[in-house]
C-alpha atoms as a PDB file:
ATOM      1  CA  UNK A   1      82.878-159.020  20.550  1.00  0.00           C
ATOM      2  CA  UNK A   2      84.480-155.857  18.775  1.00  0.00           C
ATOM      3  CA  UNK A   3      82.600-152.969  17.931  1.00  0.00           C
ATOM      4  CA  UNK A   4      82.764-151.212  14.231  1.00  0.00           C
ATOM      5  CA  UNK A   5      86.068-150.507  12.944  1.00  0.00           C
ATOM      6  CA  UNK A   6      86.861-147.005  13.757  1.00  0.00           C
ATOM      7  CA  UNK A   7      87.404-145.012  10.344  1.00  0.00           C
ATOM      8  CA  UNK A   8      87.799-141.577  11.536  1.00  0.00           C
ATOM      9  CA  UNK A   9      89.237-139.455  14.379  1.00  0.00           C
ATOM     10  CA  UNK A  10      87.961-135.527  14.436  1.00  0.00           C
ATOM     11  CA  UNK A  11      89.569-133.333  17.110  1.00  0.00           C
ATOM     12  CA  UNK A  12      87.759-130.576  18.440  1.00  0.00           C
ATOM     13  CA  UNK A  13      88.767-127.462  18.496  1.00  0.00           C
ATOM     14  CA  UNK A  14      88.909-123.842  18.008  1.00  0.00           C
ATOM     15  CA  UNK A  15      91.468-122.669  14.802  1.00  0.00           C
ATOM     16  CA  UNK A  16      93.763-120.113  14.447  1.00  0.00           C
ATOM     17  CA  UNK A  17      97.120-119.202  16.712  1.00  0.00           C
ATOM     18  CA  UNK A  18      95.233-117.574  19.500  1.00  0.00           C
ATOM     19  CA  UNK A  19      93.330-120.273  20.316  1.00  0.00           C
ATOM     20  CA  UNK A  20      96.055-123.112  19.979  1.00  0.00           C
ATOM     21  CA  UNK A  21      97.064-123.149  23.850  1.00  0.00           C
ATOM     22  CA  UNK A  22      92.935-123.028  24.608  1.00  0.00           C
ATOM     23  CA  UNK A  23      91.785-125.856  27.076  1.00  0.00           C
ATOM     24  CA  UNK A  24      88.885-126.212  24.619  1.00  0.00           C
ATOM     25  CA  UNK A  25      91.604-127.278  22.350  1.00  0.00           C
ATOM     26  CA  UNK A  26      92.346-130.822  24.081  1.00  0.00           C
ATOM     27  CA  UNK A  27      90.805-132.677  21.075  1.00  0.00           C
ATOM     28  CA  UNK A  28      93.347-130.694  18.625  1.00  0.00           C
ATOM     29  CA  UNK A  29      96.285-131.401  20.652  1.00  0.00           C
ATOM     30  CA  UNK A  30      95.463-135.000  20.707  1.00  0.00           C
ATOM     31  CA  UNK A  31      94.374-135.368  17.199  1.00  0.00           C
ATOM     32  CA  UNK A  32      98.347-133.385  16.212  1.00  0.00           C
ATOM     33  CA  UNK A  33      99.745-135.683  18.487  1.00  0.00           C
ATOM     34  CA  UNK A  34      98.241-139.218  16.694  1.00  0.00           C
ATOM     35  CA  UNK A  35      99.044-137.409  13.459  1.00  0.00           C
ATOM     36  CA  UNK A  36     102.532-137.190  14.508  1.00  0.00           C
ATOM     37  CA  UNK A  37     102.614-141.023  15.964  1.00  0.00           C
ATOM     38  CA  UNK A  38     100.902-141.783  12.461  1.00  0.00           C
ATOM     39  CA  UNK A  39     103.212-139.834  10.249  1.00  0.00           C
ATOM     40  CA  UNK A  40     100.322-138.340   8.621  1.00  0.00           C
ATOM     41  CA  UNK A  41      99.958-134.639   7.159  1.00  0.00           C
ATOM     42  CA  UNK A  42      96.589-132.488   7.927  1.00  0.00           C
ATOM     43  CA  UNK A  43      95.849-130.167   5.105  1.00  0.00           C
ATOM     44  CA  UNK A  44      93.232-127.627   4.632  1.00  0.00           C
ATOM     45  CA  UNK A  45      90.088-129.365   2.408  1.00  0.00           C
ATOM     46  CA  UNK A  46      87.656-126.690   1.879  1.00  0.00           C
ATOM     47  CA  UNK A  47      84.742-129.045   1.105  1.00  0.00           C
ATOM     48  CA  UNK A  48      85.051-130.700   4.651  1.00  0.00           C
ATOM     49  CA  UNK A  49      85.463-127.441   6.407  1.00  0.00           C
ATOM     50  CA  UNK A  50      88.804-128.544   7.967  1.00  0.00           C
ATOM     51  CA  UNK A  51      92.174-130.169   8.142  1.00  0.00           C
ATOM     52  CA  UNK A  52      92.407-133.635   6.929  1.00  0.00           C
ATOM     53  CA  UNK A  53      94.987-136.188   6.729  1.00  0.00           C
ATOM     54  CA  UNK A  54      94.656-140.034   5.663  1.00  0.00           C
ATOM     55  CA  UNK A  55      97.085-142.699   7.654  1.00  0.00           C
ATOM     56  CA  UNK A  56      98.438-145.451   5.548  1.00  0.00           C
ATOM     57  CA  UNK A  57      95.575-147.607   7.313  1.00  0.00           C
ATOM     58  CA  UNK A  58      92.719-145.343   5.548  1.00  0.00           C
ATOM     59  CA  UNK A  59      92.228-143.784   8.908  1.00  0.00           C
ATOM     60  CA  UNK A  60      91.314-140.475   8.612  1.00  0.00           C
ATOM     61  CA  UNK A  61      91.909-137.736  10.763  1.00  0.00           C
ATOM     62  CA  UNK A  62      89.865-134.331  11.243  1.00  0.00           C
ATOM     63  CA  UNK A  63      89.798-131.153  12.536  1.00  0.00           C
ATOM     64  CA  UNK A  64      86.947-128.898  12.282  1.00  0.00           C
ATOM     65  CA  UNK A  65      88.114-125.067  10.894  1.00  0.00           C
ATOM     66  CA  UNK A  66      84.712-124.220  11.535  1.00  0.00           C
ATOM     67  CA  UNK A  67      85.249-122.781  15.343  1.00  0.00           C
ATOM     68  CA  UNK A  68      83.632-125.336  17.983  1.00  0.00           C
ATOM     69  CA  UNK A  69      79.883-124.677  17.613  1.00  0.00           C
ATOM     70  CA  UNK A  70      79.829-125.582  13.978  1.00  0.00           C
ATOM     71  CA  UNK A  71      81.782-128.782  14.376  1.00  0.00           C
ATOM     72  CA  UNK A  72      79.327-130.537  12.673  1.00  0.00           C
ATOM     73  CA  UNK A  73      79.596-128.789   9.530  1.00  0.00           C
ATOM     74  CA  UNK A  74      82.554-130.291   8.935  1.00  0.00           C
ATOM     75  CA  UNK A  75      82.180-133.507  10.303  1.00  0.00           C
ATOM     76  CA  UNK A  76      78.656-134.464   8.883  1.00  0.00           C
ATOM     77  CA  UNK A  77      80.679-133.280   5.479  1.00  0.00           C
ATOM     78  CA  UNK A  78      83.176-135.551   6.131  1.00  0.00           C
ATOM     79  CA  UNK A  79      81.623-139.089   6.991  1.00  0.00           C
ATOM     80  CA  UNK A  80      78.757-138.030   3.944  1.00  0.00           C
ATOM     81  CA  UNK A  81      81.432-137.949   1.327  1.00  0.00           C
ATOM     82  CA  UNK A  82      83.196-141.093   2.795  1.00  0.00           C
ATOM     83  CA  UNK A  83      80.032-142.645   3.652  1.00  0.00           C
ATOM     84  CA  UNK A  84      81.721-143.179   7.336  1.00  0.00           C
ATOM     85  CA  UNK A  85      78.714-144.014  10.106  1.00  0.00           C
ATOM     86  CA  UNK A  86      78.335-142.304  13.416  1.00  0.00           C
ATOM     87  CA  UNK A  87      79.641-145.889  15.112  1.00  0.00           C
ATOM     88  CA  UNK A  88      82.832-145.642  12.970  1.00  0.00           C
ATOM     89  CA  UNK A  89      83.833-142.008  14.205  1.00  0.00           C
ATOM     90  CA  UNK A  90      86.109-141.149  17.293  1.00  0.00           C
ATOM     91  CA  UNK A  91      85.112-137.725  18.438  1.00  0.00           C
ATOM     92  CA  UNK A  92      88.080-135.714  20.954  1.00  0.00           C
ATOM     93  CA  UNK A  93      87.160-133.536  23.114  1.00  0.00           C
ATOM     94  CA  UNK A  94      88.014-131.367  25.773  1.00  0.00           C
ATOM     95  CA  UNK A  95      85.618-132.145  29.195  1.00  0.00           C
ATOM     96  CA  UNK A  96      84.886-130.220  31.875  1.00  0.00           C
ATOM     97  CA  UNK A  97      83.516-132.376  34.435  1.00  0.00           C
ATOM     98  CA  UNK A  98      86.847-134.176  34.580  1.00  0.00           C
ATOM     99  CA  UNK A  99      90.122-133.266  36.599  1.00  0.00           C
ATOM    100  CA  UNK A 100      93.091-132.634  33.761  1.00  0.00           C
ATOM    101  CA  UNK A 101      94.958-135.587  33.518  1.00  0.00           C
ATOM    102  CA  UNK A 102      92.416-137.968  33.436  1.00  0.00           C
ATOM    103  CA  UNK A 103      90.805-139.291  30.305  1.00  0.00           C
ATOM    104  CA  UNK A 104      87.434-141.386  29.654  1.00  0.00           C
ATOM    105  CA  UNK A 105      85.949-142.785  26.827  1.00  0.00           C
ATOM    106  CA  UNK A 106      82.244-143.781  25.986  1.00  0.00           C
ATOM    107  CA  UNK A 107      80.296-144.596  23.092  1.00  0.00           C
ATOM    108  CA  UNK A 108      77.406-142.264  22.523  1.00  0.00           C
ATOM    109  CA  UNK A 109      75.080-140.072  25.567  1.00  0.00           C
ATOM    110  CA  UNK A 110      74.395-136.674  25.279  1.00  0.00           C
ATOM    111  CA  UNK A 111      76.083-133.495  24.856  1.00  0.00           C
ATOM    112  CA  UNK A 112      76.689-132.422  28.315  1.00  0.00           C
ATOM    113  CA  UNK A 113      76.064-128.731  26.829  1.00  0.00           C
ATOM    114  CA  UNK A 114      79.783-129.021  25.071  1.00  0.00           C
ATOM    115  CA  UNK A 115      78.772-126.772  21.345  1.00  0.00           C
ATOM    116  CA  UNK A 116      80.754-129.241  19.578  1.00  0.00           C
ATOM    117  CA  UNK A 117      79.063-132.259  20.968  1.00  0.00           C
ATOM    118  CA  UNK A 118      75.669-130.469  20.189  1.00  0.00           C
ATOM    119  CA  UNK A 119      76.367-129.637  17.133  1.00  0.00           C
ATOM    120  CA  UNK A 120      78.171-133.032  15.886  1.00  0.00           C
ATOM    121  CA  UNK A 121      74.936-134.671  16.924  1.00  0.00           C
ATOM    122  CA  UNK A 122      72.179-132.109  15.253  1.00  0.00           C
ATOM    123  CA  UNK A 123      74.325-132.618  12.006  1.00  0.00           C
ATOM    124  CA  UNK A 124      74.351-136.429  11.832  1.00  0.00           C
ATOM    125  CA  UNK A 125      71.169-137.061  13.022  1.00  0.00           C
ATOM    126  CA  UNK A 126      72.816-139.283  15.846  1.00  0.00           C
ATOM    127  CA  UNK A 127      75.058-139.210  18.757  1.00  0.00           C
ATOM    128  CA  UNK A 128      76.169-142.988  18.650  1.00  0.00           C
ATOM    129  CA  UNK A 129      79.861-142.223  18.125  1.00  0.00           C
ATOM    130  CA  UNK A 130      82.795-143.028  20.114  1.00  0.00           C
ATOM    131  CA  UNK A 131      83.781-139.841  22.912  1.00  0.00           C
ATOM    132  CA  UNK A 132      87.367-140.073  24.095  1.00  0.00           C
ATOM    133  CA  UNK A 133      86.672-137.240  27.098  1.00  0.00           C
ATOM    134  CA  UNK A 134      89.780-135.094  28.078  1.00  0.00           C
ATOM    135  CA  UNK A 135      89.709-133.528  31.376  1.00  0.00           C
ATOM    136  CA  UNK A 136      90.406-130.177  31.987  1.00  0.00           C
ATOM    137  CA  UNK A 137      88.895-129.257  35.086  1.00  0.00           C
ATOM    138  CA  UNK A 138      86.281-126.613  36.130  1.00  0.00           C
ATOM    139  CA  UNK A 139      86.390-122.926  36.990  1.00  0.00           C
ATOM    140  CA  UNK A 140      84.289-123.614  40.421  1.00  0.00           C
ATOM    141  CA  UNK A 141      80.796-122.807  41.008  1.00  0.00           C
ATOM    142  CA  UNK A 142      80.376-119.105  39.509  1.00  0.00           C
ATOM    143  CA  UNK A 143      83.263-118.906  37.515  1.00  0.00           C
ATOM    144  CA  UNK A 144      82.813-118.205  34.191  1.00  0.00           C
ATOM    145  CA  UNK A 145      83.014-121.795  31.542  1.00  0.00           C
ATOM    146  CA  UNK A 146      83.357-119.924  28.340  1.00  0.00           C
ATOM    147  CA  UNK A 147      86.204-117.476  29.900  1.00  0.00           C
ATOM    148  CA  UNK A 148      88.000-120.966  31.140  1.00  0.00           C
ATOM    149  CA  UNK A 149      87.531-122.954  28.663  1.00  0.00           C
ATOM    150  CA  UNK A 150      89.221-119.753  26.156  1.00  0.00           C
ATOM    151  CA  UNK A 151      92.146-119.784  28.862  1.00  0.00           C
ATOM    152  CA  UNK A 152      95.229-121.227  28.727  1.00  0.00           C
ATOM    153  CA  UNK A 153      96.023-124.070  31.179  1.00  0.00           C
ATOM    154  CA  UNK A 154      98.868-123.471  33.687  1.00  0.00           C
ATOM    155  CA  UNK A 155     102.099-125.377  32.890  1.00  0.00           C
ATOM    156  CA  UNK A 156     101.308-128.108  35.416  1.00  0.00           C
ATOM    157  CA  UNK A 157      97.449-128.485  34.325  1.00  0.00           C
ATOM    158  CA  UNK A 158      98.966-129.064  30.889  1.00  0.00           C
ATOM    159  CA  UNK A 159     101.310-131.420  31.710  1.00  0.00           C
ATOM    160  CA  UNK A 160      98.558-133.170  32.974  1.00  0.00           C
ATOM    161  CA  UNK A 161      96.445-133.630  29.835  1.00  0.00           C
ATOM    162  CA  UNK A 162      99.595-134.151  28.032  1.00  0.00           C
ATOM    163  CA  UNK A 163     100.210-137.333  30.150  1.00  0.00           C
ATOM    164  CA  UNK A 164      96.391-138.057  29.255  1.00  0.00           C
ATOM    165  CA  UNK A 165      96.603-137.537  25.635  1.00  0.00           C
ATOM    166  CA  UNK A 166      99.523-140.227  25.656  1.00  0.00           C
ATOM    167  CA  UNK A 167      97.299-142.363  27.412  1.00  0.00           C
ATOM    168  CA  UNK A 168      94.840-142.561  24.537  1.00  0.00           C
ATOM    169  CA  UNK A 169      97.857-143.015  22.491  1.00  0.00           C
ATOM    170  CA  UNK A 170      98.857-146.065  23.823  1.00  0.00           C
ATOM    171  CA  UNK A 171      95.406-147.604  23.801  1.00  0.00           C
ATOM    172  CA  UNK A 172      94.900-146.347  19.691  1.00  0.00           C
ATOM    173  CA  UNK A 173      95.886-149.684  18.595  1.00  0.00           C
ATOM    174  CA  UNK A 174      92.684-151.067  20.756  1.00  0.00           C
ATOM    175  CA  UNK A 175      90.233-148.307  19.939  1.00  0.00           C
ATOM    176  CA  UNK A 176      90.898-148.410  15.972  1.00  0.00           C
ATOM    177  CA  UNK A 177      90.365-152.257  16.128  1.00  0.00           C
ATOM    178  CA  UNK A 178      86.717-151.730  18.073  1.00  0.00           C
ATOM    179  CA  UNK A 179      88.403-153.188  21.251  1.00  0.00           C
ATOM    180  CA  UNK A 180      86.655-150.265  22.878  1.00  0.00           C
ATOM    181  CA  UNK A 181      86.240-152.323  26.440  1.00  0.00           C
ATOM    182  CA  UNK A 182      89.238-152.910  26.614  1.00  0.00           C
ATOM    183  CA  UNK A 183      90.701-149.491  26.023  1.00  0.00           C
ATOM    184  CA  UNK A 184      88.254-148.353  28.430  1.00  0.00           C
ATOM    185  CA  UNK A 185      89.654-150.452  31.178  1.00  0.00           C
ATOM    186  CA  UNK A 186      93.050-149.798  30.876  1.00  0.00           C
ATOM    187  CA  UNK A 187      92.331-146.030  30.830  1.00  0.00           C
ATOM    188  CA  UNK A 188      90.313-146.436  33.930  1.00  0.00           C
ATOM    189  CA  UNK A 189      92.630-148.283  35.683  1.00  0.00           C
ATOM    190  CA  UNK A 190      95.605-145.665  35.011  1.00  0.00           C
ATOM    191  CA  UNK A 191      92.996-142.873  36.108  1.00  0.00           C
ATOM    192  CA  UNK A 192      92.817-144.642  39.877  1.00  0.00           C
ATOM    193  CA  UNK A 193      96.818-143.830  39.897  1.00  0.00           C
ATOM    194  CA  UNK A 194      96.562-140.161  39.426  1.00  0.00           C
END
């Protein structure tokens, strides 16, 4: 059985040139790169707080100018004015807890203390949106998250999540169309090659 349609993709992210090559900017890069596959334009809509684009499908595609811990903002604007439920919104996002290069997806939990996630779920009332996770790996125990997460990724680390991003690419087709097991199995199967 498929779940809800999926009517909007946000990317998480911080704005602004120097933050662009930022780790915590996985959910950008992969929202850009599904804009390019789409053909579709972001522009700057001040009443959603972000860039927004619309796909000849009437997908929509977001990304938060907000900086990460006021995702929400943006997003709760967003799916009000649309009238878009939680269950019908894709939410990118960089993870920590998983190497770079390998990708999971999940419908709903809890924040994992990622701002955006916290935020996204304090402003719609509800965390029971789609998660498509994008590993970037962890400083170690006693390094310091928020310096790492600000840092750029060495070339081979980004390679990495590149080949992950394209990943989620190639199972778009089955996440838009609430095929969301299915995408989840194939991307856990590629993960056990890596």
């Amino acid at each position: 059985m498929a779940d809800t349609p999926v009517q909007l993709v946000v990317g998480l992210g911080n704005p602004g040139p120097g933050h662009a090559g930022d780790r915590h900017n996985a959910g950008f890069w992969c929202v850009d790169a599904l804009a390019a596959k789409l053909g579709v334009t972001l522009s700057e809509e001040s009443r959603y707080k972000g860039l927004l684009g619309r796909a000849a499908s009437g997908l929509r595609l977001l990304e938060p100018l907000t900086y990460m811990n006021l995702s929400g903002q943006s997003v709760a604007a967003c799916a009000s004015y649309f009238r878009i439920p939680p269950a019908a919104i894709v939410v990118v996002h960089d993870e920590l807890d998983l190497a770079p290069g390998v990708v999971r997806l999940k419908r709903g939990g809890g924040h994992g203390g990622h701002n955006g996630l916290r935020s996204i779920d304090q402003q719609l009332g509800s965390n029971d949106y789609l998660r498509v996770r994008i590993g970037i790996g962890h400083p170690g125990p006693g390094g310091d998250v928020s310096a790492y997460v600000l840092g750029k990724p060495p070339a081979a680390e980004r390679e990495a999540v590149e080949g992950a991003i394209e990943a989620v690419l190639g199972v778009f087709e089955r996440i838009l169309d609430g095929q969301i097991d299915r995408a989840m199995n194939t991307l856990n199967r590629r993960d056990k090659k890596l």
